[in-house]
Protein backbone atom coordinates (compact mmCIF):
# COMPACT_ATOMS: atom_id res chain seq x y z
CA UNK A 1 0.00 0.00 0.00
CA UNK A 2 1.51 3.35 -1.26
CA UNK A 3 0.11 6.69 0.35
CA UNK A 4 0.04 10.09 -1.50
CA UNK A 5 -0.20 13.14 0.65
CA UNK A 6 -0.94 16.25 -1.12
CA UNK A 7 -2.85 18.79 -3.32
CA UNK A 8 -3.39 17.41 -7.21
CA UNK A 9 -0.35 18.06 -9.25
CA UNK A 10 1.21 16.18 -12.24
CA UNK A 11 3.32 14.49 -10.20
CA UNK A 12 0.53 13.14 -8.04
CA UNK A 13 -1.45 11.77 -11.08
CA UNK A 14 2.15 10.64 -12.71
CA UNK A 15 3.10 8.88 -9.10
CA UNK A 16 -0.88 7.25 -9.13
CA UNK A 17 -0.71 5.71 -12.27
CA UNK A 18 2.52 4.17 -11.97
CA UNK A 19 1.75 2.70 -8.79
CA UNK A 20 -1.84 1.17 -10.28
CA UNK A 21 0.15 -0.03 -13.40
CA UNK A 22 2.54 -1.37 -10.91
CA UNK A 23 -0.21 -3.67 -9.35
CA UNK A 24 -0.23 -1.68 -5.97
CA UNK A 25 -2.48 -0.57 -4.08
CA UNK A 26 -2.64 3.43 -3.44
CA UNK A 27 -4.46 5.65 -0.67
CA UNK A 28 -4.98 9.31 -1.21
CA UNK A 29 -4.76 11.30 2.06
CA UNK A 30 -5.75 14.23 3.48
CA UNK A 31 -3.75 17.38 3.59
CA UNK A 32 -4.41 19.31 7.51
CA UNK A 33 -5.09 16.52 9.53
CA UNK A 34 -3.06 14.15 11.67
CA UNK A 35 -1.83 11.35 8.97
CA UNK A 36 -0.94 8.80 11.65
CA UNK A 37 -4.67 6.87 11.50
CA UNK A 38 -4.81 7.49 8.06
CA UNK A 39 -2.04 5.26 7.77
CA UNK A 40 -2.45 2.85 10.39
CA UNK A 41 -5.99 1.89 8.83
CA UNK A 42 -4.85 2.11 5.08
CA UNK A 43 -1.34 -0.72 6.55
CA UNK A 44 0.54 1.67 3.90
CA UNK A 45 4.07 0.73 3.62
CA UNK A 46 5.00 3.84 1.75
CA UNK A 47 4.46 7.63 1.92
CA UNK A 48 4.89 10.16 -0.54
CA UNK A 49 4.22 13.65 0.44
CA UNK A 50 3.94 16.53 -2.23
CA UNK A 51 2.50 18.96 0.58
CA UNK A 52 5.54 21.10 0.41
CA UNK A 53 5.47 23.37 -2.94
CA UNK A 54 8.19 22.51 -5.59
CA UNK A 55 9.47 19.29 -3.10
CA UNK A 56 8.27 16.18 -2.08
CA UNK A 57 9.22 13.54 0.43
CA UNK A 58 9.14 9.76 0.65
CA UNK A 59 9.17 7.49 4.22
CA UNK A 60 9.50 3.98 4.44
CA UNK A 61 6.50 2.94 6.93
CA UNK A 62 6.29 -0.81 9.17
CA UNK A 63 2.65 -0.80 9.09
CA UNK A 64 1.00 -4.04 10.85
CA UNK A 65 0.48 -7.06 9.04
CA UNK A 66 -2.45 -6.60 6.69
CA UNK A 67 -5.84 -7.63 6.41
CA UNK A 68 -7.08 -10.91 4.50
CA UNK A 69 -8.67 -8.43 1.92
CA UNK A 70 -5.47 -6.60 1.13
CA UNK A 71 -3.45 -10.05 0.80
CA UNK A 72 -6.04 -11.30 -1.50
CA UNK A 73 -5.78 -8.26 -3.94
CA UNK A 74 -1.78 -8.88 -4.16
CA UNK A 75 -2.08 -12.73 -4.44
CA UNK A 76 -4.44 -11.96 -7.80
CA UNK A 77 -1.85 -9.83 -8.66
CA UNK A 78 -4.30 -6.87 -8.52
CA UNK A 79 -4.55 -2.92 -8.16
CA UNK A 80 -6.10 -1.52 -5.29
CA UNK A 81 -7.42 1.57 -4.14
CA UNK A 82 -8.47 2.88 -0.42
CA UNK A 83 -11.21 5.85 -0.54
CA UNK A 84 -10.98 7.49 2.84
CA UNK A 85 -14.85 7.88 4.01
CA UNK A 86 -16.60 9.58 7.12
CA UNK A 87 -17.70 7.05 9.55
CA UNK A 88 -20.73 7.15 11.69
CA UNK A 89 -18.62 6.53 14.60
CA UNK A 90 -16.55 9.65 14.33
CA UNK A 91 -13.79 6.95 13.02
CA UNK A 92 -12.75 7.36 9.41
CA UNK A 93 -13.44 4.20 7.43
CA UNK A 94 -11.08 2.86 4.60
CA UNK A 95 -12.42 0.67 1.90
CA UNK A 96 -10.71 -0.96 -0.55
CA UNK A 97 -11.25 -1.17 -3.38
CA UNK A 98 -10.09 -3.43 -6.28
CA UNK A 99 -8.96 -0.28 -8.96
CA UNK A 100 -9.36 -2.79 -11.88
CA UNK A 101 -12.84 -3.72 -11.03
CA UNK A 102 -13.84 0.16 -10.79
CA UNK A 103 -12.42 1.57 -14.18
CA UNK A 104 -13.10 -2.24 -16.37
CA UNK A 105 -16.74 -3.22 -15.27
């Protein structure tokens, strides 16, 4: 799981598709907020932050092992996609998604 932190750029939609067409899966996150949950619920291994103007940053994460669904979509060899919603509970939810299924119906 590859996270992208920042405002949409080229290099954001460059850095996306590569990492689809790269059979990864990719989580868009929120600029101005705490990134930590984000993260943690998303088990991204990866973040790429564009948030400064002109720069961006990459950090190697150890997230926790991940989730049946997430191991399925890499043994099929498949792209994902987490879409960060609001949660009833006050607690963001994370859902992933499998990218091929969403853009080849």
């Amino acid at each position: 799981m590859v996270a992208l932190r920042g405002d949409y750029s080229p290099e954001i939609c460059t850095l996306f598709l590569a990492i689809v067409l790269h059979r990864r899966a990719v989580v868009g996150l929120p600029q101005g907020e705490d990134i930590g949950q984000h993260l943690g619920a998303a088990h991204a291994e990866a973040l790429f932050d564009f948030t400064n103007p002109g720069r961006w940053s990459y950090m190697s994460l150890s997230p926790a092992p991940p989730p049946s669904v997430l191991r399925g979509l890499r043994d099929r060899g498949a792209a994902g996609l987490v879409v960060f919603t609001s949660g009833t509970t006050g607690q963001d939810k994370a859902p992933l998604f499998d990218f091929d299924a969403l853009v080849n119906p």
